[in-house]
C-alpha atoms as a PDB file:
ATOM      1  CA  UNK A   1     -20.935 -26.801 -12.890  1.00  0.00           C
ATOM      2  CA  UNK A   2     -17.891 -26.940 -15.843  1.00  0.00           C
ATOM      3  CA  UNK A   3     -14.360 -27.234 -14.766  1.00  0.00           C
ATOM      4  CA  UNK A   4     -12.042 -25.654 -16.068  1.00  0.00           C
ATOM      5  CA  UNK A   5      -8.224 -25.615 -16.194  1.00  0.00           C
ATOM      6  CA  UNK A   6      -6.470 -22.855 -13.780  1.00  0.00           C
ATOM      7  CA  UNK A   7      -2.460 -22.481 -13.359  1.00  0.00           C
ATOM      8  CA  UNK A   8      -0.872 -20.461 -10.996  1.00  0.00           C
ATOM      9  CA  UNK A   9       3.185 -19.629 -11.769  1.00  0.00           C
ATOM     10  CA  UNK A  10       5.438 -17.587  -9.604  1.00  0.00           C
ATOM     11  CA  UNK A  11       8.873 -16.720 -10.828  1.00  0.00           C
ATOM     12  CA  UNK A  12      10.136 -19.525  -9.096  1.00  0.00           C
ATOM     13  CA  UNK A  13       7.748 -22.503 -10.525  1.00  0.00           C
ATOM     14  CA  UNK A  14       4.226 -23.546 -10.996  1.00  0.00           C
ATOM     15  CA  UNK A  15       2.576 -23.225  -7.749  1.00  0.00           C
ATOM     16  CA  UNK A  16      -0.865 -25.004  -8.989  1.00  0.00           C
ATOM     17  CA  UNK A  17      -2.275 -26.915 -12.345  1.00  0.00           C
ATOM     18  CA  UNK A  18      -5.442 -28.236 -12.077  1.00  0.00           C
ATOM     19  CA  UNK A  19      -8.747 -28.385 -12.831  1.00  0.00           C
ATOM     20  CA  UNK A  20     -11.354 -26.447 -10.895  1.00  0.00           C
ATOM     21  CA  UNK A  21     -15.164 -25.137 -10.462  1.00  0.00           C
ATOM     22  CA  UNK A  22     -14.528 -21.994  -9.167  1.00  0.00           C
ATOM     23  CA  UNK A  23     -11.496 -19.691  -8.407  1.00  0.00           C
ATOM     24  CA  UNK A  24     -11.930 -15.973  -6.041  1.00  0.00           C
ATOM     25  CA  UNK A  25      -8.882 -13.703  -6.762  1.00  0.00           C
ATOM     26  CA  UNK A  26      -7.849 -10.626  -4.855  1.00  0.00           C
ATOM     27  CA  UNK A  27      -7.983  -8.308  -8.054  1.00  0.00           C
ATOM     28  CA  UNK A  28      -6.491  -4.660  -7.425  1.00  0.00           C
ATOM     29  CA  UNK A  29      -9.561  -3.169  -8.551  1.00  0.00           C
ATOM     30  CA  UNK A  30     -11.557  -5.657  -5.916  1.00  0.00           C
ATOM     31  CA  UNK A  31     -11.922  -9.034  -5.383  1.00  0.00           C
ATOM     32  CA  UNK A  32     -13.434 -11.210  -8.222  1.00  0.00           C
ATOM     33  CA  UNK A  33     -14.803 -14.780  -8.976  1.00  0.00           C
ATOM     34  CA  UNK A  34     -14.031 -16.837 -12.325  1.00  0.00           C
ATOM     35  CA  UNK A  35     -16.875 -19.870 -13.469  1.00  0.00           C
ATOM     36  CA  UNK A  36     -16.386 -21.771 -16.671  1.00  0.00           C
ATOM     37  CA  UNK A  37     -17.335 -19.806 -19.481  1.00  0.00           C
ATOM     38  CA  UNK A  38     -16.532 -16.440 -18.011  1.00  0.00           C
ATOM     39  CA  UNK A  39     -15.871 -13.570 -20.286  1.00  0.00           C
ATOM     40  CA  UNK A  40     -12.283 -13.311 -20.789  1.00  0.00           C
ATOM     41  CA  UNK A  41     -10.051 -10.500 -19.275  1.00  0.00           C
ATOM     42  CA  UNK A  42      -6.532  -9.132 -17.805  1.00  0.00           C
ATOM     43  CA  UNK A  43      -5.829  -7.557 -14.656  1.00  0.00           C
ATOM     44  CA  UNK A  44      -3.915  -7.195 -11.860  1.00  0.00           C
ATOM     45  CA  UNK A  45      -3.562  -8.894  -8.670  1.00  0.00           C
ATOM     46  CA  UNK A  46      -3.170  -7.258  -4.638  1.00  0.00           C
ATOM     47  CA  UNK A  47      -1.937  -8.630  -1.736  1.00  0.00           C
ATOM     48  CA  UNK A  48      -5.050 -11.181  -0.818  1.00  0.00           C
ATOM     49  CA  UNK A  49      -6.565 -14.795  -0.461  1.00  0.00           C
ATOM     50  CA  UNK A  50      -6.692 -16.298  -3.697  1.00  0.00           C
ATOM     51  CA  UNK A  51      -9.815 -19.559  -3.013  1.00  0.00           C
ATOM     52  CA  UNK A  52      -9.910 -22.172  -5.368  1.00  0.00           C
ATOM     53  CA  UNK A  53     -13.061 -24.779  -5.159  1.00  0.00           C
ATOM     54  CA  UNK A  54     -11.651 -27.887  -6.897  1.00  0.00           C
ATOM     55  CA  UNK A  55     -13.455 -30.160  -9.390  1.00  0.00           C
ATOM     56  CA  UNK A  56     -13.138 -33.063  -6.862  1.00  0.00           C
ATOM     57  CA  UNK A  57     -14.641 -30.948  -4.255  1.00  0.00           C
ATOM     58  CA  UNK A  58     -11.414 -29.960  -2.138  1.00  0.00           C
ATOM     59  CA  UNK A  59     -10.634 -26.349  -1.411  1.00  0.00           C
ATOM     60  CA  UNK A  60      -7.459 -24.983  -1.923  1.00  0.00           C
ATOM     61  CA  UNK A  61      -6.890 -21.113   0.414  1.00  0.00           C
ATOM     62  CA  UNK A  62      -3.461 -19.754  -0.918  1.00  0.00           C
ATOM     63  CA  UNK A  63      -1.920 -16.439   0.058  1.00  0.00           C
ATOM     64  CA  UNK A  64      -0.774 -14.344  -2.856  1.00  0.00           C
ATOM     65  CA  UNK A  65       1.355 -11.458  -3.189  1.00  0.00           C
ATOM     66  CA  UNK A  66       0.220  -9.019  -6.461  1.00  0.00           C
ATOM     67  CA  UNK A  67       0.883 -10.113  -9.834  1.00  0.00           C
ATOM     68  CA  UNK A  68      -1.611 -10.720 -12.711  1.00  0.00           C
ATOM     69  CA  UNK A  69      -4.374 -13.346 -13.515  1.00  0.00           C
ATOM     70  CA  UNK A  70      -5.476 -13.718 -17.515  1.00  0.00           C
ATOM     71  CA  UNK A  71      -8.849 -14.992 -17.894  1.00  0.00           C
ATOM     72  CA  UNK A  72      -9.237 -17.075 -21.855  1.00  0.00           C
ATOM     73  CA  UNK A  73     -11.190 -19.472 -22.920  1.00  0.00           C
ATOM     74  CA  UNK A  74      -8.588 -21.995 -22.126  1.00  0.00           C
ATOM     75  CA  UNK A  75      -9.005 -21.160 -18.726  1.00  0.00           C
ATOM     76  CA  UNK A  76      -7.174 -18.824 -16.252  1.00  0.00           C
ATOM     77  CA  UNK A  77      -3.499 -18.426 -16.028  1.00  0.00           C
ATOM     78  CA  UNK A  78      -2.282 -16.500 -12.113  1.00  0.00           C
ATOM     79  CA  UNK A  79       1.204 -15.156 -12.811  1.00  0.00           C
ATOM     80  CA  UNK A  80       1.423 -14.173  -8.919  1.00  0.00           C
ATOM     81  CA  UNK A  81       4.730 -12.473  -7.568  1.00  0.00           C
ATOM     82  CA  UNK A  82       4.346 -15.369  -4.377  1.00  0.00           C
ATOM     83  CA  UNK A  83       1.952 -17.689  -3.531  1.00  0.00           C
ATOM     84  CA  UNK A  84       1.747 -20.217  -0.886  1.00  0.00           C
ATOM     85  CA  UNK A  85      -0.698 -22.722  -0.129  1.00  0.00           C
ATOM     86  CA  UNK A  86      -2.486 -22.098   3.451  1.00  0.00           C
ATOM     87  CA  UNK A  87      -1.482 -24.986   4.815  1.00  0.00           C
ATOM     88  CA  UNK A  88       2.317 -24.924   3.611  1.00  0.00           C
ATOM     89  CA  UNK A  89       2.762 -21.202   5.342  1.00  0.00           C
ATOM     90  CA  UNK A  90       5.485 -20.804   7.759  1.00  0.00           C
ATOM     91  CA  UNK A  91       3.853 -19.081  10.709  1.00  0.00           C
ATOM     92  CA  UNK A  92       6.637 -18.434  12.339  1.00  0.00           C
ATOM     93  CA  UNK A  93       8.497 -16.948   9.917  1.00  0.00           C
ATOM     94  CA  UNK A  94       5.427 -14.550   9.039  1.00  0.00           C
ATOM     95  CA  UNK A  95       5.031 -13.781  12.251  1.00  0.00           C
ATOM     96  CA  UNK A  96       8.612 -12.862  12.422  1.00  0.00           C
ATOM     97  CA  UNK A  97       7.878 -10.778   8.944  1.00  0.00           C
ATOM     98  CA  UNK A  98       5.165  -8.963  10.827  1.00  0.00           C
ATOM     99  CA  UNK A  99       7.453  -7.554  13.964  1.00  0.00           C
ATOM    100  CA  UNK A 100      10.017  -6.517  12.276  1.00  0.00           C
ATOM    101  CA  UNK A 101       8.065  -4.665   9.694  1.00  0.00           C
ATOM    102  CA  UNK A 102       5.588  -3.107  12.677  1.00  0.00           C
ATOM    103  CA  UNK A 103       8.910  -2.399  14.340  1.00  0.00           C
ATOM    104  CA  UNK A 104      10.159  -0.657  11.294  1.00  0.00           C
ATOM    105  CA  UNK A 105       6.676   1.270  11.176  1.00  0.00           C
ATOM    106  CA  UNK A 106       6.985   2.498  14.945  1.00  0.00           C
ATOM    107  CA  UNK A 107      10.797   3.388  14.506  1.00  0.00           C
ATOM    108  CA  UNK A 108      10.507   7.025  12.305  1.00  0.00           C
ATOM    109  CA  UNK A 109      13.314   8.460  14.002  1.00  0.00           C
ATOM    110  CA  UNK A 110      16.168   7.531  12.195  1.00  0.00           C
ATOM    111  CA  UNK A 111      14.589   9.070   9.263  1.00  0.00           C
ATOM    112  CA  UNK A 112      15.730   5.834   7.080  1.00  0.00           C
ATOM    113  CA  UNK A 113      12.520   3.503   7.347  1.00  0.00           C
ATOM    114  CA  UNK A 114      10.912   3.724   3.770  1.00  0.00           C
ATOM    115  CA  UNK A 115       7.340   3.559   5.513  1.00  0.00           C
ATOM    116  CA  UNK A 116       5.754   2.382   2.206  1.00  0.00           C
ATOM    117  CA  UNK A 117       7.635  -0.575   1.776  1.00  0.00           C
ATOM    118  CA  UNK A 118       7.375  -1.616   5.301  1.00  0.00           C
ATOM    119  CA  UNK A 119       3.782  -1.151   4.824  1.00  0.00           C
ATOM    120  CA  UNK A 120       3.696  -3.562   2.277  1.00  0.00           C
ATOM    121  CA  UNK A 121       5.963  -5.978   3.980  1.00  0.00           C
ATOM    122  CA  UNK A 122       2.931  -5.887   7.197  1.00  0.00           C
ATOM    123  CA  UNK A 123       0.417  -6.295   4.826  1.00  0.00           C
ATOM    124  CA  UNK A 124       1.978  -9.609   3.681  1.00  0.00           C
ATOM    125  CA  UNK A 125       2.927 -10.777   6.568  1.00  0.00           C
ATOM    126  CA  UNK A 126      -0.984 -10.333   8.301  1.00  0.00           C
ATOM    127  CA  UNK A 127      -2.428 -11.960   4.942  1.00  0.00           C
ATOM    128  CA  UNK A 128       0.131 -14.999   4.888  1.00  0.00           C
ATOM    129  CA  UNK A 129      -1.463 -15.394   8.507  1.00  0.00           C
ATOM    130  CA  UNK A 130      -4.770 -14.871   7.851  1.00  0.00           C
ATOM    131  CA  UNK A 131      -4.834 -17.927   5.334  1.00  0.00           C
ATOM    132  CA  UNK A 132      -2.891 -19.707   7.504  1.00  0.00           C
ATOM    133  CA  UNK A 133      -5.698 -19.635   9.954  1.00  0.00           C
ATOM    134  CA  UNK A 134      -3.678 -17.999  12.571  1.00  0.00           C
ATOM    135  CA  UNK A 135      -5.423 -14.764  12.793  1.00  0.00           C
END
């Protein structure tokens, strides 16, 4: 199978350049798998495991937060809002992340918990666990 090159870039700094086999994305429209040679395309990215299969062999699990991936012929380019490699996640901290937003989802009434973002904020938090391995 033909590598290829894949970068992922938050706004903070290139999370991942390499070369790679394989990459599985959590698109917003579904999850979806890039092989050398794919067809090239835009879309957007959800809250999800992002799996890249290495050219050495290695697997790489990383925990992204929305954004967009751009499929070329140069390869693909993640411009992810976060990402963190499974192994590098706090657990603690997204544990922590995961209380207070359930608290913030059980506590209606004060009338002043937006229940969408906390929504959003819980589904981080489980996913940055569930690549961690800790769920």
């Amino acid at each position: 199978m033909a590598a290829f090159k894949l970068e992922i870039v938050t706004p903070e700094k290139t999370i991942y350049s390499g070369q790679v086999r394989h990459v599985q994305a959590p698109g917003s429209e579904g999850s979806f798998g890039v092989l050398s040679g794919h067809v090239p395309f835009l879309t957007s990215l959800s809250i999800g495991l992002l799996r890249i299969d290495e050219d050495g062999g290695g697997q790489v699990d990383m925990a992204v937060s929305g954004g967009f991936a751009q499929v070329a012929s140069q390869g693909v380019t993640v411009l992810a809002e976060t990402a963190e490699r499974g192994d590098q996640i706090d657990v603690e901290r997204a544990r922590s992340a995961r209380e207070r937003a359930e608290g913030r989802l059980g506590d209606t009434s004060s009338g002043e918990v937006d229940a969408a973002r906390a929504q959003v904020a819980l589904a981080r938090a489980v996913n940055r666990l569930k690549v961690s391995g800790q769920i």
